[in-house]
N, C-alpha and C. Protein backbone atom coordinates (compact mmCIF):
# COMPACT_ATOMS: atom_id res chain seq x y z
N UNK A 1 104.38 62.23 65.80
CA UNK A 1 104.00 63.57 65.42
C UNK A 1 103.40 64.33 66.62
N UNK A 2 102.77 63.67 67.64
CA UNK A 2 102.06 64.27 68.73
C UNK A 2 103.16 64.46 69.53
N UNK A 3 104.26 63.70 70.00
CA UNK A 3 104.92 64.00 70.50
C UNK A 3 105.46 65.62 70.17
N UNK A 4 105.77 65.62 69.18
CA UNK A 4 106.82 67.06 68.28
C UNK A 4 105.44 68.65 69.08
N UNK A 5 105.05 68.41 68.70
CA UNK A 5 103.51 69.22 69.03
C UNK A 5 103.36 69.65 70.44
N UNK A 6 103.48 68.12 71.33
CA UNK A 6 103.85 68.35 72.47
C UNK A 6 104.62 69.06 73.16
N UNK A 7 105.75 68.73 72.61
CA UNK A 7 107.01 69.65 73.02
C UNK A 7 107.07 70.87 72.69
N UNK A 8 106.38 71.04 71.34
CA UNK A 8 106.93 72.70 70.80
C UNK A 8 105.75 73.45 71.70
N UNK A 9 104.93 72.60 72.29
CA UNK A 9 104.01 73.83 72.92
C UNK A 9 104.18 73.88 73.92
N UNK A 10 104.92 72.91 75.28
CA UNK A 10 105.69 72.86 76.24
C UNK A 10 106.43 73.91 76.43
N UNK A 11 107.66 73.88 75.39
CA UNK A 11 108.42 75.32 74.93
C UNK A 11 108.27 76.28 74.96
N UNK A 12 106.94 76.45 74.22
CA UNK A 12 106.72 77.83 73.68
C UNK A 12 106.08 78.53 75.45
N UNK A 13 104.89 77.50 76.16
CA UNK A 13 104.56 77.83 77.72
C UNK A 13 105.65 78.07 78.80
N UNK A 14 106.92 77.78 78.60
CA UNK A 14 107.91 77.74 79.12
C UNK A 14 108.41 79.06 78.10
N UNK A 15 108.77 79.26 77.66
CA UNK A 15 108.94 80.78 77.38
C UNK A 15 107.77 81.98 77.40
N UNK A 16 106.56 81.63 77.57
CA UNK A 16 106.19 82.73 77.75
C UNK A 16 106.21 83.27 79.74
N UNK A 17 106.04 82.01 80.24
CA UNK A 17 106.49 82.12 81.44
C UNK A 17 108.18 82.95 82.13
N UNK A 18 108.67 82.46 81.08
CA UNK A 18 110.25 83.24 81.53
C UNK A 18 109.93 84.73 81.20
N UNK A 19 109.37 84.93 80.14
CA UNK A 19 109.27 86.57 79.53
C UNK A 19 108.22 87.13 80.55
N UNK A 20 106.97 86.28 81.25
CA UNK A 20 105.98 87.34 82.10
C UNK A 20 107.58 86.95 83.42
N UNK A 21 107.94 86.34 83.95
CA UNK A 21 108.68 86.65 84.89
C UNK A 21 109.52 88.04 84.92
N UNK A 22 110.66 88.25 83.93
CA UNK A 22 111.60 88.83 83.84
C UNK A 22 110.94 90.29 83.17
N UNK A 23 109.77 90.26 83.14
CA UNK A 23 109.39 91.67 82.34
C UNK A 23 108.21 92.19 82.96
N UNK A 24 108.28 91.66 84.24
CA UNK A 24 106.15 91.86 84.53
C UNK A 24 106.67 93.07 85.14
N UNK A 25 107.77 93.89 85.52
CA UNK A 25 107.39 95.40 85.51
C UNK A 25 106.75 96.11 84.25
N UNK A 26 107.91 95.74 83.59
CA UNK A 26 107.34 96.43 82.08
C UNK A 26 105.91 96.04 81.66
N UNK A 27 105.65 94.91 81.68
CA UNK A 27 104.25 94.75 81.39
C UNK A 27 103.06 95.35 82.06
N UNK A 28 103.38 95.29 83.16
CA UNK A 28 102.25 95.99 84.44
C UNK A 28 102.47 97.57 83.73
N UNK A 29 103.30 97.44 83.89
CA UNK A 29 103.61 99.18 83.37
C UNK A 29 102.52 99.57 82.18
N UNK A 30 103.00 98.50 81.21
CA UNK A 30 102.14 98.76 80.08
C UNK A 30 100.75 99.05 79.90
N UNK A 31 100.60 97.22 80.42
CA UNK A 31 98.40 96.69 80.20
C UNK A 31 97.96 97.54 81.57
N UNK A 32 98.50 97.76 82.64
CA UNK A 32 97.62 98.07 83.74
C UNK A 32 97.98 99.22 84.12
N UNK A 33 97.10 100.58 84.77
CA UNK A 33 96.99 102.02 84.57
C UNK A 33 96.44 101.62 86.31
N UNK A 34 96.22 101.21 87.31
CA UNK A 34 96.18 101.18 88.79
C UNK A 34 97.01 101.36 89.63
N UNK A 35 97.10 101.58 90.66
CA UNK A 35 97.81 102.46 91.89
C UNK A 35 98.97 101.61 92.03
N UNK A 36 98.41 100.36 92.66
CA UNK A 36 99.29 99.92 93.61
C UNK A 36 99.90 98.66 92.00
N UNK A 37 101.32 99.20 91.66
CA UNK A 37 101.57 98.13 90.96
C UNK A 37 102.88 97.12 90.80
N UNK A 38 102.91 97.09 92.22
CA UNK A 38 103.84 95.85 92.85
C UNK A 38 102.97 94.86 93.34
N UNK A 39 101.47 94.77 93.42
CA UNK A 39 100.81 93.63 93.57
C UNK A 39 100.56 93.02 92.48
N UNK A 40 100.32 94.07 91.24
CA UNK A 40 100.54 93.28 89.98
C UNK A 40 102.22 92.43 89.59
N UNK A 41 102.92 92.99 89.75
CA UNK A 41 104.46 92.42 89.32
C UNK A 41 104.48 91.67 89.94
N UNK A 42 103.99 91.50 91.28
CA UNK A 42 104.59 90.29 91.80
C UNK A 42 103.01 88.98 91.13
N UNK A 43 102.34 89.19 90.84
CA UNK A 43 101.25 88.32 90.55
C UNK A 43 101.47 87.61 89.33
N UNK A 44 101.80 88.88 88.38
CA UNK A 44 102.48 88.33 87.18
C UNK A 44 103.67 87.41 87.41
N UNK A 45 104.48 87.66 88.04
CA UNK A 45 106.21 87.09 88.37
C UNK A 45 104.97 85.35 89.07
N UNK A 46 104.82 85.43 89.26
CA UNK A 46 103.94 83.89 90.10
C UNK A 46 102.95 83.17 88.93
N UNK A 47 102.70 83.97 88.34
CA UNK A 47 101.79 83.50 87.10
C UNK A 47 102.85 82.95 86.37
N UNK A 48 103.83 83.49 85.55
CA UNK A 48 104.87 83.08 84.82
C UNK A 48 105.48 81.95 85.35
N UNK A 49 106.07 82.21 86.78
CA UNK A 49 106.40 80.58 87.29
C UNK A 49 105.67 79.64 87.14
N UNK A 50 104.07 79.38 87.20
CA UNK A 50 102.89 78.63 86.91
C UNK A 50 103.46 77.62 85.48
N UNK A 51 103.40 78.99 84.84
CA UNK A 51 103.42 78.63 83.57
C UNK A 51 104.54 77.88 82.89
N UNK A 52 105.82 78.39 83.79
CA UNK A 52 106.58 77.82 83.23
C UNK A 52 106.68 75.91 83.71
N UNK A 53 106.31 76.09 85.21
CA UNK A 53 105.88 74.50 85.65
C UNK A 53 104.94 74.15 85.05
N UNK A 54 104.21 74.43 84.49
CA UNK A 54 103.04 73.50 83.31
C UNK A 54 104.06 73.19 82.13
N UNK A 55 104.81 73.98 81.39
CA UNK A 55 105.40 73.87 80.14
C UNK A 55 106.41 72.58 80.69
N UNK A 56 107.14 72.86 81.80
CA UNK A 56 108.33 71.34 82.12
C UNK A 56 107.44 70.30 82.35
N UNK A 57 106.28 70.48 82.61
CA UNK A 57 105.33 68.85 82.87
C UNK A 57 104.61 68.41 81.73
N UNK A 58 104.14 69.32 81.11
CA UNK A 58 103.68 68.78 79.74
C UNK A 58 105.08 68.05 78.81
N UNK A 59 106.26 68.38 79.35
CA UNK A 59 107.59 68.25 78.41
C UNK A 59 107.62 66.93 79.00
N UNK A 60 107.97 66.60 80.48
CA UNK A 60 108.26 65.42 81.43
C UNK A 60 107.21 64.48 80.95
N UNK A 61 106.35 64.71 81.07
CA UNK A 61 104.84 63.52 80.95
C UNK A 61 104.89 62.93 79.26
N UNK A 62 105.66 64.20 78.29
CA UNK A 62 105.66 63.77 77.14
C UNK A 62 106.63 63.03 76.64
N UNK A 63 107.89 62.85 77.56
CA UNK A 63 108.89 62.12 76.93
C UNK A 63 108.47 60.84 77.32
N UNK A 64 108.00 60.77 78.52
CA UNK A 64 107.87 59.46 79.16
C UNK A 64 106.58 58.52 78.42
């Protein structure tokens, strides 16, 4: 059962990582109202990769 848990939350960190990648204009756009906001997109776009390498290692560490 911990396993199942494991994974679906692996998943779910691994998709929210793909969505801040592929959308952190739009998002910056959205949450943040500051000048310069290609230091945000790109911060977000690096955060999301983070995230998505936590979600494949929590997945890797859990099969094994």
């Amino acid at each position: 059962m911990l396993n199942i848990i494991l994974l679906l939350v692996g998943l779910i960190i691994i998709a929210v990582g793909v969505i801040m990648i592929y959308d952190a204009r739009i998002l910056t756009k959205k949450m943040f109202s500051f000048g310069d906001q290609n230091e945000a997109t790109s911060g977000l776009k690096i955060l999301g990769f983070v995230f998505s390498i936590i979600g494949v290692l929590i997945i890797f560490f859990n099969i094994q």
